[in-house]
C-alpha atoms as a PDB file:
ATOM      1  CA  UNK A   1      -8.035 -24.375  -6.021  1.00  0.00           C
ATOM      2  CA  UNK A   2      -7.968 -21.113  -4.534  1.00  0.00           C
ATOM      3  CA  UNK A   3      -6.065 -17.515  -3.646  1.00  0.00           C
ATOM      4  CA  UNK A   4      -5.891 -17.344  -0.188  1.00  0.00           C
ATOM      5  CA  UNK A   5      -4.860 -13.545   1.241  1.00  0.00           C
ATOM      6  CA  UNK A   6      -2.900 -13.482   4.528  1.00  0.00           C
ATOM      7  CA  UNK A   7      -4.217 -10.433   7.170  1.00  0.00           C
ATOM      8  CA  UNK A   8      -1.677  -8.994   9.001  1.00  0.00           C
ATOM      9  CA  UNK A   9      -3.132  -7.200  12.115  1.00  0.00           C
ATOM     10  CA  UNK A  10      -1.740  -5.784  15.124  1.00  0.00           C
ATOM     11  CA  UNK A  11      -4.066  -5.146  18.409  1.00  0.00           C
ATOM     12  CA  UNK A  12      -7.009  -6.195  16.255  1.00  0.00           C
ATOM     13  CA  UNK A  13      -6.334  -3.498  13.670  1.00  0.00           C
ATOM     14  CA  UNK A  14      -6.264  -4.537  10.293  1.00  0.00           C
ATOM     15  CA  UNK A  15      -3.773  -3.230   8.450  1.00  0.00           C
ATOM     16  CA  UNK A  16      -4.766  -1.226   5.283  1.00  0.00           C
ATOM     17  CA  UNK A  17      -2.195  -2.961   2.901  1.00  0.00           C
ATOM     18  CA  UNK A  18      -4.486  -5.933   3.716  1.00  0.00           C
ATOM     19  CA  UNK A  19      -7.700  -4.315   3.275  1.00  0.00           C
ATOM     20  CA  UNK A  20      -5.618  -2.882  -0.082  1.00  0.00           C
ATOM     21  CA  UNK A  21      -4.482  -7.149  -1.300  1.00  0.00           C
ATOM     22  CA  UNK A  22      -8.142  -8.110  -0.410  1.00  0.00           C
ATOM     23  CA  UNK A  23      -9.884  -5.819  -3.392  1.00  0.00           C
ATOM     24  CA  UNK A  24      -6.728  -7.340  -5.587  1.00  0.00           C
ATOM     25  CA  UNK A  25      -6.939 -10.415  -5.046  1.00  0.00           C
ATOM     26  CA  UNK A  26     -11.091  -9.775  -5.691  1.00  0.00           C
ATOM     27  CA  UNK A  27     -10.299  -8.395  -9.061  1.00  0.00           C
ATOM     28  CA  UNK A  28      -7.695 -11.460  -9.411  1.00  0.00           C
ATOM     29  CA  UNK A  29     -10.151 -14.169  -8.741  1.00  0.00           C
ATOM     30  CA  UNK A  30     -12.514 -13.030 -10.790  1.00  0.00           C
ATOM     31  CA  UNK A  31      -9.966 -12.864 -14.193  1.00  0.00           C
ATOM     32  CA  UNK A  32      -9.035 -16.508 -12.805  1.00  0.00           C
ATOM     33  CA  UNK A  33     -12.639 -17.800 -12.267  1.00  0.00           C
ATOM     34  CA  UNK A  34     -11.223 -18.526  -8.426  1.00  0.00           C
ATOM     35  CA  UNK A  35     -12.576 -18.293  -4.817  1.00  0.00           C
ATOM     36  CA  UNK A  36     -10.966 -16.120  -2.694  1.00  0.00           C
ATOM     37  CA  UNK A  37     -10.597 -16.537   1.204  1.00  0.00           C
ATOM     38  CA  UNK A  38      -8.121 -15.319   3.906  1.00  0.00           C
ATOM     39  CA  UNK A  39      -6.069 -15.928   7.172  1.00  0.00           C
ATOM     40  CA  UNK A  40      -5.487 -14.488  10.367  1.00  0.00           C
ATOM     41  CA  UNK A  41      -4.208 -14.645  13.478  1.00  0.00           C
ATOM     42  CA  UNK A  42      -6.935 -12.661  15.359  1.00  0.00           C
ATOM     43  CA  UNK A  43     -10.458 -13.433  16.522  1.00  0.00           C
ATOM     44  CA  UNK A  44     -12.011  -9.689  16.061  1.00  0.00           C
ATOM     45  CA  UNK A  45     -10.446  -9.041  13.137  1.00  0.00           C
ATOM     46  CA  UNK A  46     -11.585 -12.333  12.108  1.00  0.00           C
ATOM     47  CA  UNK A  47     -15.364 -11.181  12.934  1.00  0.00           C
ATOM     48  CA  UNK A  48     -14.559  -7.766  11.039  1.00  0.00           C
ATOM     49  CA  UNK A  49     -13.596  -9.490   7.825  1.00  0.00           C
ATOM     50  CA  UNK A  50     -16.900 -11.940   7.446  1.00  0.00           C
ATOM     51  CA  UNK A  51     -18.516  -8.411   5.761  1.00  0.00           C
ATOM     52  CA  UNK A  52     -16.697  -8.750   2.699  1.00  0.00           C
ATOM     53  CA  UNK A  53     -17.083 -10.861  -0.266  1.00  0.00           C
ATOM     54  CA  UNK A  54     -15.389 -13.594   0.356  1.00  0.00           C
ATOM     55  CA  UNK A  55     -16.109 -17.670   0.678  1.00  0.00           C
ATOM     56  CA  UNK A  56     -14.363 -17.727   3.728  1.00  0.00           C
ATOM     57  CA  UNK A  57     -12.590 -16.299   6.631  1.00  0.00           C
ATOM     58  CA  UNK A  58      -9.656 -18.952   8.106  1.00  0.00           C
ATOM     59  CA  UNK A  59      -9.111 -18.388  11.935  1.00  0.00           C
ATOM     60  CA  UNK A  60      -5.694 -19.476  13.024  1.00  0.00           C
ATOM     61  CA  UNK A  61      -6.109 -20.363  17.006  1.00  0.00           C
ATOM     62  CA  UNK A  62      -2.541 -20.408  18.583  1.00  0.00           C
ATOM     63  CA  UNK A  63      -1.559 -17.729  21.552  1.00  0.00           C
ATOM     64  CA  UNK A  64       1.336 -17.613  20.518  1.00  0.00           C
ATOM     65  CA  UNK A  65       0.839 -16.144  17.407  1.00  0.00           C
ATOM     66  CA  UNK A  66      -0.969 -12.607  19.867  1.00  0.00           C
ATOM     67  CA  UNK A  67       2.654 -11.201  19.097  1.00  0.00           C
ATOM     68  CA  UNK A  68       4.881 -11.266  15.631  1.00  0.00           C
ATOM     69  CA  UNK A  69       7.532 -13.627  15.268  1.00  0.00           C
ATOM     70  CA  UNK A  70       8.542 -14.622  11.590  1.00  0.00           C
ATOM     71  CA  UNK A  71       9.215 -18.225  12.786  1.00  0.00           C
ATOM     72  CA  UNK A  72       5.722 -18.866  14.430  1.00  0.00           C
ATOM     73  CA  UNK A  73       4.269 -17.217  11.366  1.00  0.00           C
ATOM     74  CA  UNK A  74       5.946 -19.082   8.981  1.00  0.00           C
ATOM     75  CA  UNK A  75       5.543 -22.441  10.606  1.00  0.00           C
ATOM     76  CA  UNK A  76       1.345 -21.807  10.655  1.00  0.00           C
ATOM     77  CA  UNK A  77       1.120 -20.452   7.589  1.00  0.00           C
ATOM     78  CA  UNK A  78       2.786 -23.832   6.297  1.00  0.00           C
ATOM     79  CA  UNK A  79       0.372 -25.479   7.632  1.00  0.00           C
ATOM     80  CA  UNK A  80      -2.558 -23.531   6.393  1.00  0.00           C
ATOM     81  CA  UNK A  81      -1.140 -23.679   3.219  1.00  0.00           C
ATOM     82  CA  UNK A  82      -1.061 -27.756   3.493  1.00  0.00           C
ATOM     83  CA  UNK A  83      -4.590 -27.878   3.996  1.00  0.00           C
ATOM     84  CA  UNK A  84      -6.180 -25.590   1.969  1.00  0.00           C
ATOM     85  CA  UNK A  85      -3.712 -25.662  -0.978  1.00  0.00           C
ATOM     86  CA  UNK A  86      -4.314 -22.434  -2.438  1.00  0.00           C
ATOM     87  CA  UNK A  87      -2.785 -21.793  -6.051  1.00  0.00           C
ATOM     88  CA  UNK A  88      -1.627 -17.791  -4.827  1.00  0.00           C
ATOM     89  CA  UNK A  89      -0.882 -16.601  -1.241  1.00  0.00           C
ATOM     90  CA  UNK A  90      -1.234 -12.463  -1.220  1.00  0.00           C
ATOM     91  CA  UNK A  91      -0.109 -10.500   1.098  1.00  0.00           C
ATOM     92  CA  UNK A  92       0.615  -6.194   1.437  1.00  0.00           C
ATOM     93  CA  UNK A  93       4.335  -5.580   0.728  1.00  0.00           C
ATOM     94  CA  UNK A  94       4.510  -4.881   4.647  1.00  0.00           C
ATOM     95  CA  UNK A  95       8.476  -4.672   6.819  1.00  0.00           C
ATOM     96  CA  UNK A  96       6.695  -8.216   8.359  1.00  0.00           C
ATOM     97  CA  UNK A  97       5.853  -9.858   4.978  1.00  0.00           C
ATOM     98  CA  UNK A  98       9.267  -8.962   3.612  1.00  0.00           C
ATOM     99  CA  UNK A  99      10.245 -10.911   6.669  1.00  0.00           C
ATOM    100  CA  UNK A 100       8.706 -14.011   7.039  1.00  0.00           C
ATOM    101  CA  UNK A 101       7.280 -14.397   3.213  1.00  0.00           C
ATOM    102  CA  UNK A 102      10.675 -15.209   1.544  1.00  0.00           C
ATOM    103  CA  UNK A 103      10.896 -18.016   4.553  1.00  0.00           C
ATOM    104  CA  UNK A 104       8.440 -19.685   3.679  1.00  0.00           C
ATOM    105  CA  UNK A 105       8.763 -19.060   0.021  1.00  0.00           C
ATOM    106  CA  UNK A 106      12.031 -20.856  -0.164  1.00  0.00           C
ATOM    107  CA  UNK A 107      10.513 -23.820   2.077  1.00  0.00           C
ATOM    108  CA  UNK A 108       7.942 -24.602  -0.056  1.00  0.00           C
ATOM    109  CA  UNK A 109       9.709 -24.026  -3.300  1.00  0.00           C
ATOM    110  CA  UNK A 110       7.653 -21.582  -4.412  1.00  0.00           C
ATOM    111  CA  UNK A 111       8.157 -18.635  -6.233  1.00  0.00           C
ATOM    112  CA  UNK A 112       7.725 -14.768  -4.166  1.00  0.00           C
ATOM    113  CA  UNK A 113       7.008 -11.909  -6.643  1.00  0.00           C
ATOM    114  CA  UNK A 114       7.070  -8.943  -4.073  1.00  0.00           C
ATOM    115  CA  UNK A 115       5.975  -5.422  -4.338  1.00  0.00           C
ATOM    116  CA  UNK A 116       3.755  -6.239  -7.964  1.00  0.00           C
ATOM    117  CA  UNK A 117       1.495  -2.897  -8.279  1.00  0.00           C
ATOM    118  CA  UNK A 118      -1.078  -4.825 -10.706  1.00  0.00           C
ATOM    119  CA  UNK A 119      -1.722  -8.131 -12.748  1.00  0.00           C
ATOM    120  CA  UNK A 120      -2.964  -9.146 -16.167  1.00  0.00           C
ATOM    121  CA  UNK A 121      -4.110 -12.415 -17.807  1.00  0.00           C
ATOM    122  CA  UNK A 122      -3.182 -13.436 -21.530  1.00  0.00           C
ATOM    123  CA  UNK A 123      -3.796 -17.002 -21.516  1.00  0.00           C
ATOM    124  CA  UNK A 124      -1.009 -17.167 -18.211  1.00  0.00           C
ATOM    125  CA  UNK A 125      -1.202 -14.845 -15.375  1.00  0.00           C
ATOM    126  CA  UNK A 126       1.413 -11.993 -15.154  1.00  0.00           C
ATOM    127  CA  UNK A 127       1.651 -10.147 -12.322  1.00  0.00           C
ATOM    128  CA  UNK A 128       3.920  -6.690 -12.994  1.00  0.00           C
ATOM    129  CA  UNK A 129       6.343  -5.080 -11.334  1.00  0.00           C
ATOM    130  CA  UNK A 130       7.831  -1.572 -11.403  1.00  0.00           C
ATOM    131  CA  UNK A 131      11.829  -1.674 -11.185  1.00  0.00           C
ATOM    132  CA  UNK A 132      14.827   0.725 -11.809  1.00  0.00           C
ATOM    133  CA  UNK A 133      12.672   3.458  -8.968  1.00  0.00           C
ATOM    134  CA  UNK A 134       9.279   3.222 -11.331  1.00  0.00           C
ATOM    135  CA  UNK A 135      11.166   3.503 -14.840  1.00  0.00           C
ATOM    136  CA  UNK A 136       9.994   0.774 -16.085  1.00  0.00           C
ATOM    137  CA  UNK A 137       7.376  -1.987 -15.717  1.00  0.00           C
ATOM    138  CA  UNK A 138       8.515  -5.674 -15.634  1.00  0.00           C
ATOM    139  CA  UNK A 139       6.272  -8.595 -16.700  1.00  0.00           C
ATOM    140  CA  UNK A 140       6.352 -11.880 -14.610  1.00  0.00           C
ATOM    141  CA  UNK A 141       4.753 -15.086 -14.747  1.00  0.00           C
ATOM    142  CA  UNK A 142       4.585 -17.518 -11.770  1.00  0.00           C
ATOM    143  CA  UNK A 143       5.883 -21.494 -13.099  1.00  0.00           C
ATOM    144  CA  UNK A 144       2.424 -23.196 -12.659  1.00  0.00           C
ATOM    145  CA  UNK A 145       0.444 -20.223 -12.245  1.00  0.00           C
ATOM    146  CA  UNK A 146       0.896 -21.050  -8.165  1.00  0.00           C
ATOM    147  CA  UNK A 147       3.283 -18.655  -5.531  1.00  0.00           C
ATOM    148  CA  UNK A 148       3.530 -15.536  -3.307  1.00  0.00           C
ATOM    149  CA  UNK A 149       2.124 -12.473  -4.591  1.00  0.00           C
ATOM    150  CA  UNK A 150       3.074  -9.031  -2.255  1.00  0.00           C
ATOM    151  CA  UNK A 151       1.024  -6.023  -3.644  1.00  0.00           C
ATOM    152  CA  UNK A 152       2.542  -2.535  -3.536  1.00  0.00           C
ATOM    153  CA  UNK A 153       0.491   0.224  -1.092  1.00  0.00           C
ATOM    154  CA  UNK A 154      -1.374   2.136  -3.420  1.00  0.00           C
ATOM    155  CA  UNK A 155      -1.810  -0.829  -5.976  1.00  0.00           C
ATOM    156  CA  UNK A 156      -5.474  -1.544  -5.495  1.00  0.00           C
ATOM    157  CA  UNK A 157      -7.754   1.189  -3.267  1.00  0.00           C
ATOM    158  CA  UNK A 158      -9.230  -0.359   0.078  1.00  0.00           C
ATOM    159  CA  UNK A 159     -12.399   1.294  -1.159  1.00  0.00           C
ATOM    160  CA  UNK A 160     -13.106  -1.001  -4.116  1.00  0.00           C
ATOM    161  CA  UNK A 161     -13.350  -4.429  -2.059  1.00  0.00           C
ATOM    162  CA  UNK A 162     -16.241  -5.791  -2.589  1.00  0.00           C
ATOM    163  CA  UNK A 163     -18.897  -6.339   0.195  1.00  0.00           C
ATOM    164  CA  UNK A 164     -21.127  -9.842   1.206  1.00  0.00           C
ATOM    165  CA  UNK A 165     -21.326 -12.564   4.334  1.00  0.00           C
ATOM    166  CA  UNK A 166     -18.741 -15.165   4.634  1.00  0.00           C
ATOM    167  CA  UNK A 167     -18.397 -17.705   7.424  1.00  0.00           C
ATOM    168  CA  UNK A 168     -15.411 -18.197   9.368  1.00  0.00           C
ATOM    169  CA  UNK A 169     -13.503 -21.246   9.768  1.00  0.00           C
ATOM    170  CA  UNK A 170     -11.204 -21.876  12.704  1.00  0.00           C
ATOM    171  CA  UNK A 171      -7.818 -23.970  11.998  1.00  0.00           C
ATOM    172  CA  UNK A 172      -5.911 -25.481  14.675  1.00  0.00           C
ATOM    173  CA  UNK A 173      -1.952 -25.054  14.349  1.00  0.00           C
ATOM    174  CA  UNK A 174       1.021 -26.834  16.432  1.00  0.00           C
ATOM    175  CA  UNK A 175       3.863 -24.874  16.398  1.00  0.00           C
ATOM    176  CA  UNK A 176       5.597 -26.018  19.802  1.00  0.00           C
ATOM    177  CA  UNK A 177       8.527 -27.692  17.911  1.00  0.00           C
ATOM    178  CA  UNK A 178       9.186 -24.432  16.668  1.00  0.00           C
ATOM    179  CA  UNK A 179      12.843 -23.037  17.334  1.00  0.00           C
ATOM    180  CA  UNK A 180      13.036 -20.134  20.044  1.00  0.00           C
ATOM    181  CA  UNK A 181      16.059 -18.692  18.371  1.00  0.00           C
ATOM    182  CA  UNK A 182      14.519 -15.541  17.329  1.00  0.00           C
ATOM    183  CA  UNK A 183      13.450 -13.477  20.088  1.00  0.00           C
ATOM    184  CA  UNK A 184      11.777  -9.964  19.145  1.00  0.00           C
ATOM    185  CA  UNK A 185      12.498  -6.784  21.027  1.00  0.00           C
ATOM    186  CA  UNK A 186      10.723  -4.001  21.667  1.00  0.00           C
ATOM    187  CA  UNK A 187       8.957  -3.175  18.861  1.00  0.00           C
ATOM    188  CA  UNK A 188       9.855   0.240  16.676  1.00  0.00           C
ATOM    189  CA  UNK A 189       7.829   3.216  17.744  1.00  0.00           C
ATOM    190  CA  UNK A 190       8.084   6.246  15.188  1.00  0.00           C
ATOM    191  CA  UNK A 191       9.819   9.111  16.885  1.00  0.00           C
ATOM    192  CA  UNK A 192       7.330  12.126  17.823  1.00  0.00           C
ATOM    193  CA  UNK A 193       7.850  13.915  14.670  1.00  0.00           C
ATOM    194  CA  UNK A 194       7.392  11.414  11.611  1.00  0.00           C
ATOM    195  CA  UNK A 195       4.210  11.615   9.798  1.00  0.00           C
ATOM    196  CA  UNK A 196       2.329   8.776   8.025  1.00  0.00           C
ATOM    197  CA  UNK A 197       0.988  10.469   4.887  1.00  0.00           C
ATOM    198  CA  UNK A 198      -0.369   7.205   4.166  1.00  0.00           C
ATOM    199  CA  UNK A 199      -3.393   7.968   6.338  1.00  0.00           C
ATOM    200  CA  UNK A 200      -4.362  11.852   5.100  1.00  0.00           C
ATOM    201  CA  UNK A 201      -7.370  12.289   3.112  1.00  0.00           C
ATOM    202  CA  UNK A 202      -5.971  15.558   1.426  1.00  0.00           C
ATOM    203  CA  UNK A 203      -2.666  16.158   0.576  1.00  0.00           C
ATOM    204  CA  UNK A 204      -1.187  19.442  -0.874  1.00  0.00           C
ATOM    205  CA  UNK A 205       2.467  18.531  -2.534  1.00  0.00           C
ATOM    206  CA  UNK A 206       5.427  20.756  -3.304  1.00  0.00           C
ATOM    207  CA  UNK A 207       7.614  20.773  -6.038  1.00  0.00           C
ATOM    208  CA  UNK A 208      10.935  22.590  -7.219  1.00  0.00           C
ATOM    209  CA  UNK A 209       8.504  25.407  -8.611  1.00  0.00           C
ATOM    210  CA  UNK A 210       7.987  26.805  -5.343  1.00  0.00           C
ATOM    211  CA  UNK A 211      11.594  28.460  -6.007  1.00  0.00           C
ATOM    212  CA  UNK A 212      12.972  28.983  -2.491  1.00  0.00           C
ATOM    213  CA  UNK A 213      12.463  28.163   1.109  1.00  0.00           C
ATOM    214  CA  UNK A 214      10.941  31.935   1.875  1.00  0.00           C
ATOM    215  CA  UNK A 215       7.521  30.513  -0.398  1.00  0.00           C
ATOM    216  CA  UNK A 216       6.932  27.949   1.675  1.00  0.00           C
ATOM    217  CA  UNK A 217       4.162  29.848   3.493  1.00  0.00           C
ATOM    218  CA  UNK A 218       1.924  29.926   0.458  1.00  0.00           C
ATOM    219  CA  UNK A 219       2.029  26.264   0.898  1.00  0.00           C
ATOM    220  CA  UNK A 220       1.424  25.842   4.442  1.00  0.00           C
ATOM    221  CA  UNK A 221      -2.001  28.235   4.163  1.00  0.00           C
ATOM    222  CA  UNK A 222      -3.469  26.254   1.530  1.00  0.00           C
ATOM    223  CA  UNK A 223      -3.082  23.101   3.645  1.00  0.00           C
ATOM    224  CA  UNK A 224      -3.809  24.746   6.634  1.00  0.00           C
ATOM    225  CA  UNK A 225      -7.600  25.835   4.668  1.00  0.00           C
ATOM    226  CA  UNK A 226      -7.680  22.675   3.419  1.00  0.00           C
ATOM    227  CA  UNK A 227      -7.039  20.530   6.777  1.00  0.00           C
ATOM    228  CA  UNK A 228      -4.409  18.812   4.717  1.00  0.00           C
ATOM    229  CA  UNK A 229      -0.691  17.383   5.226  1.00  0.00           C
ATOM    230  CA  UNK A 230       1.888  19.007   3.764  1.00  0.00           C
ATOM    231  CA  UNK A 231       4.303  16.639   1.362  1.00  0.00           C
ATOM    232  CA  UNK A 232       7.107  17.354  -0.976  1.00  0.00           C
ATOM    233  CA  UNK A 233       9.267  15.797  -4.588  1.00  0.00           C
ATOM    234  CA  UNK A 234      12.612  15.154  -3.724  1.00  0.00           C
ATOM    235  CA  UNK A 235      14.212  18.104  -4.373  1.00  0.00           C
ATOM    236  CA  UNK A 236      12.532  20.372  -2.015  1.00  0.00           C
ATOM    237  CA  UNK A 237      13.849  17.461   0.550  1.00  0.00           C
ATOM    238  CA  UNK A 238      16.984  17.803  -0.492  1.00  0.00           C
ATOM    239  CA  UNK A 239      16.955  21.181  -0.153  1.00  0.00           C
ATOM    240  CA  UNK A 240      16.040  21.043   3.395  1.00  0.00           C
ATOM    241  CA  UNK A 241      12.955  23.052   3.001  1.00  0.00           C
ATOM    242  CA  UNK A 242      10.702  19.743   4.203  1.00  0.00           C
ATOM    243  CA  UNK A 243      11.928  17.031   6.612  1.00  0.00           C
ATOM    244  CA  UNK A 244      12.430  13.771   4.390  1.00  0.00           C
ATOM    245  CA  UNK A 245       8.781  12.409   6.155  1.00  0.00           C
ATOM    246  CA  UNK A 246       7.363  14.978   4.393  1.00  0.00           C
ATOM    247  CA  UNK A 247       8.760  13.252   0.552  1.00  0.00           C
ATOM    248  CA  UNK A 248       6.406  11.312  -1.873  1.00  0.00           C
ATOM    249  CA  UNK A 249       7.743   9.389  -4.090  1.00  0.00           C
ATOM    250  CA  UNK A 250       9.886   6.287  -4.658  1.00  0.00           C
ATOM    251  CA  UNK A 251      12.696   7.177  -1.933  1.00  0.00           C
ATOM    252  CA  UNK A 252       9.832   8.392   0.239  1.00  0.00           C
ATOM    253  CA  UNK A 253       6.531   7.495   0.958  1.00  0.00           C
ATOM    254  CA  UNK A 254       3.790   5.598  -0.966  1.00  0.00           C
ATOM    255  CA  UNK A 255       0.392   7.618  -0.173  1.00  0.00           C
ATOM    256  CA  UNK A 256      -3.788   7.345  -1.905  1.00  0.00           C
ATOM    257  CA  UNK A 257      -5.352  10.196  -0.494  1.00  0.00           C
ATOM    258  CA  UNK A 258      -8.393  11.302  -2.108  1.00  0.00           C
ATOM    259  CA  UNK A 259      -7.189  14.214  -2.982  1.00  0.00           C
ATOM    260  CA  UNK A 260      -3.182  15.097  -4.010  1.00  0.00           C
ATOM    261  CA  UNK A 261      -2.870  18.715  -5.441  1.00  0.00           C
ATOM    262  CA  UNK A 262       0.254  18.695  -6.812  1.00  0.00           C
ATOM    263  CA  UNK A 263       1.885  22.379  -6.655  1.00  0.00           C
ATOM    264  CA  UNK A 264       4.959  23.441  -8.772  1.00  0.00           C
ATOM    265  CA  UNK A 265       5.740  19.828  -9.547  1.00  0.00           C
ATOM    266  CA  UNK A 266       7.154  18.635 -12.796  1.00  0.00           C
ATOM    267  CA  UNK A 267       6.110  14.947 -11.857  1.00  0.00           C
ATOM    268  CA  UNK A 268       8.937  12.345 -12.520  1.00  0.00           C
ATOM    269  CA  UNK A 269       8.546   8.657 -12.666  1.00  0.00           C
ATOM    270  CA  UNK A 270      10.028   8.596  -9.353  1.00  0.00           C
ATOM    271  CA  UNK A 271       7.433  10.772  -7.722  1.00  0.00           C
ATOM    272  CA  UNK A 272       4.003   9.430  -9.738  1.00  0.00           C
ATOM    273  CA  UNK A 273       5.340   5.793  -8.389  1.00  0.00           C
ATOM    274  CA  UNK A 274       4.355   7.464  -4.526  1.00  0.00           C
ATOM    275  CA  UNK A 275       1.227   9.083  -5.766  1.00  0.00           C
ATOM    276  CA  UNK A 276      -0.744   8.080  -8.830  1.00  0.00           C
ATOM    277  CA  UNK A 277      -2.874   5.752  -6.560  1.00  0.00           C
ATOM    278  CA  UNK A 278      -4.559   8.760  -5.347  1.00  0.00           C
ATOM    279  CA  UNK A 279      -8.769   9.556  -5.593  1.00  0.00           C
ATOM    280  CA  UNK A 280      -8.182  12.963  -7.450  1.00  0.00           C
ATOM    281  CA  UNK A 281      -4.693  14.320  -8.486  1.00  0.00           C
ATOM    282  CA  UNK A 282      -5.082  17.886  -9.043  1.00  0.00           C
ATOM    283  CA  UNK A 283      -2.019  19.789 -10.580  1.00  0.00           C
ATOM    284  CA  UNK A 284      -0.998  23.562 -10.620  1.00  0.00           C
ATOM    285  CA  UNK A 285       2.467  24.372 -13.201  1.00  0.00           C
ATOM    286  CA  UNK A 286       2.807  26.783 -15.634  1.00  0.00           C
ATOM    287  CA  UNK A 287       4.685  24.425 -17.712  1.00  0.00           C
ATOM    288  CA  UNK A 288       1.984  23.026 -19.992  1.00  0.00           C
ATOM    289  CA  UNK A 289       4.877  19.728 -21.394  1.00  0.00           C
ATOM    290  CA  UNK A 290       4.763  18.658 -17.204  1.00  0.00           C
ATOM    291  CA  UNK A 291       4.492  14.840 -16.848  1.00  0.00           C
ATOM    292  CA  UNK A 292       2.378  15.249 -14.212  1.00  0.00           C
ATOM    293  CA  UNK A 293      -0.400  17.052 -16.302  1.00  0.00           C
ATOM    294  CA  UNK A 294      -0.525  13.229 -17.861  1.00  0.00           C
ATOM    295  CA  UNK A 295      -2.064  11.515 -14.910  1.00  0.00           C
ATOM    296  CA  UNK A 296      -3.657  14.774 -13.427  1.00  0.00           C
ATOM    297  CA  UNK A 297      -7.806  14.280 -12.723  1.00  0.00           C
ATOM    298  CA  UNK A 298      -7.223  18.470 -13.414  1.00  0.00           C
ATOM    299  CA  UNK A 299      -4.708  20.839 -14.186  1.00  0.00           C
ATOM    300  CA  UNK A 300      -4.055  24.442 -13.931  1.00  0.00           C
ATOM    301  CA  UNK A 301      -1.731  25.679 -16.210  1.00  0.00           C
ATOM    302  CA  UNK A 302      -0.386  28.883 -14.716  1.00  0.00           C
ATOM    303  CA  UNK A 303       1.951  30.587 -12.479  1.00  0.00           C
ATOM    304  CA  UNK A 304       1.441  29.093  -8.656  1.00  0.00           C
ATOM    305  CA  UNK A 305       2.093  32.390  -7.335  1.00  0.00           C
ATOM    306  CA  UNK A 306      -0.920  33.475  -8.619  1.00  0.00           C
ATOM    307  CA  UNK A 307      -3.540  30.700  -8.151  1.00  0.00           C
ATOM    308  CA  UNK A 308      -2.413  29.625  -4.655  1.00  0.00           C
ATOM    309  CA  UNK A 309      -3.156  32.635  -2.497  1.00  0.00           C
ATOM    310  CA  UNK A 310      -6.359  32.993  -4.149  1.00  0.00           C
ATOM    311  CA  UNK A 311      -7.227  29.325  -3.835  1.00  0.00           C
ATOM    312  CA  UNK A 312      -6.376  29.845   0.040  1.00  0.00           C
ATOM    313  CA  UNK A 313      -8.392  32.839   0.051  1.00  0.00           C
ATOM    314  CA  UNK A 314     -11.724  31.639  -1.476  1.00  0.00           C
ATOM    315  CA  UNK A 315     -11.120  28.315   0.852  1.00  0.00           C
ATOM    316  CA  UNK A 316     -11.035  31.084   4.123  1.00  0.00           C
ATOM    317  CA  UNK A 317     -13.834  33.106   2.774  1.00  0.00           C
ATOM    318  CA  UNK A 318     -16.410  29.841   2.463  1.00  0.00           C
END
């Protein structure tokens, strides 16, 4: 028995909440004494993903699967699934795995835990899950230790898979009795001015502490020295001071930079659940009691007004 990971790709391009359930499911085979190997759809990406540790790479030949369509997927992934009988199918919590997952899910008769941020093993295997916007942390265990696993962005760095040589293995699928009856359209583009903090290196974050929209320049020149996006806790959103692309957090976006300085920011449950995943969380409050001083790499305790100009300063003078 196995875990087999499923690679979603677009264009050849893995996507990073793949890269993200690969080095999970790494760290999950390993508790479980099991092999790990994974599916796609694509012959490059197939290629890139023999440099990992792995025993193999399965290559899904069909044309038809060049372009999403949770039907097609679904039906070939069935069919994987039927030869290689893996125990746990991963995937990243992606808008496509939310999709076709719970399809195939309720097909087999298997169990779908989605969006899990980490796992444990006491005898059974419990995979946990935050609920109630990252309040609290739910334990669940799979009936036969066998189902679909969707890991949280954030849950497990892309940086911590594991390297090696694996060989690929090419699996023939038949999927022309499929049903035509969902068509996709043209697929979403992000309008011009969204941002995907998701990809930033260094992010500096605001909180309620910056006090009103006229300090939001104090802000802007530290990222600007730092070559960093700008993000923001909820209530500077809902202030309108920062667009709502601009919010971390568990209304907003889920980011792992390697490095989140955290400025003015109390850091509630709902805003660690978009961050803690990062490299380095650096934190500047004057309020020693702020939660986000408890998952902080280091903090600053002190008045923002006076360590962020002269942060932005020293940055300007090197």
């Amino acid at each position: 028995m196995s875990i087999l990971v499923f690679i979603q790709q677009e264009n050849g391009q893995i996507n990073r909440l793949s890269i993200e359930a690969i080095a999970g499911a790494q760290q999950l085979g390993k508790v479980l004494g099991k092999p790990v190997n994974v599916c796609v759809f694509n012959e490059s990406s197939a290629n890139e993903l023999t440099k990992f540790n792995l025993q193999k790479v399965i290559l899904v030949n069909n044309s038809k699967l060049s372009n999403y369509n949770p039907l097609n997927f679904a039906a070939s992934m069935e069919q994987v699934i039927s030869k290689e009988s893996p125990d746990l199918i991963i995937v990243g919590h992606t808008y496509e795995a939310r999709d076709w997952v719970p399809r195939l899910s309720a097909r087999l008769d298997l169990p779908f835990v989605s969006d899990c941020t980490g796992f444990k093993s006491d005898e059974r295997l419990i995979v946990i899950r935050s609920i109630f916007q990252g309040k609290i942390s739910s334990n669940v265990t799979l009936e036969g230790d066998k189902g679909f696993i969707s890991f949280q962005s954030g849950s497990f760095r892309a940086d911590a898979i594991e390297s090696g040589d694996c060989p690929i293995s090419i699996i023939d699928v038949d999927i022309s009795q499929v049903s035509d009856s969902i068509k996709p359209g043209e697929k979403f583009q992000e309008s011009k001015g969204e941002v995907d903090l998701s990809r930033a290196n260094i992010i500096v974050s605001v909180g309620r502490g910056i006090g009103k929209e006229e300090n939001m320049p104090i802000v802007k020149d530290l990222a600007k020295s730092l070559n960093a996006e700008i993000a923001a806790s909820r209530p500077v959103v809902d202030y309108g001071w920062l667009p709502h692309e601009r919010q971390v957090g568990s209304s907003g976006q889920t980011v792992t930079p390697k490095m989140y300085l955290a400025l003015g920011m109390s850091g509630a449950v709902q805003h660690q659940v978009g961050m803690k995943g990062s490299d380095c969380i650096v934190a500047i409050n004057k309020d020693p009691n702020a939660p986000i001083f408890e998952i902080a790499d280091y903090g600053i305790v002190e008045d923002l007004f006076e360590i962020v100009p002269k942060l932005s300063e020293s940055l300007n003078t090197r």
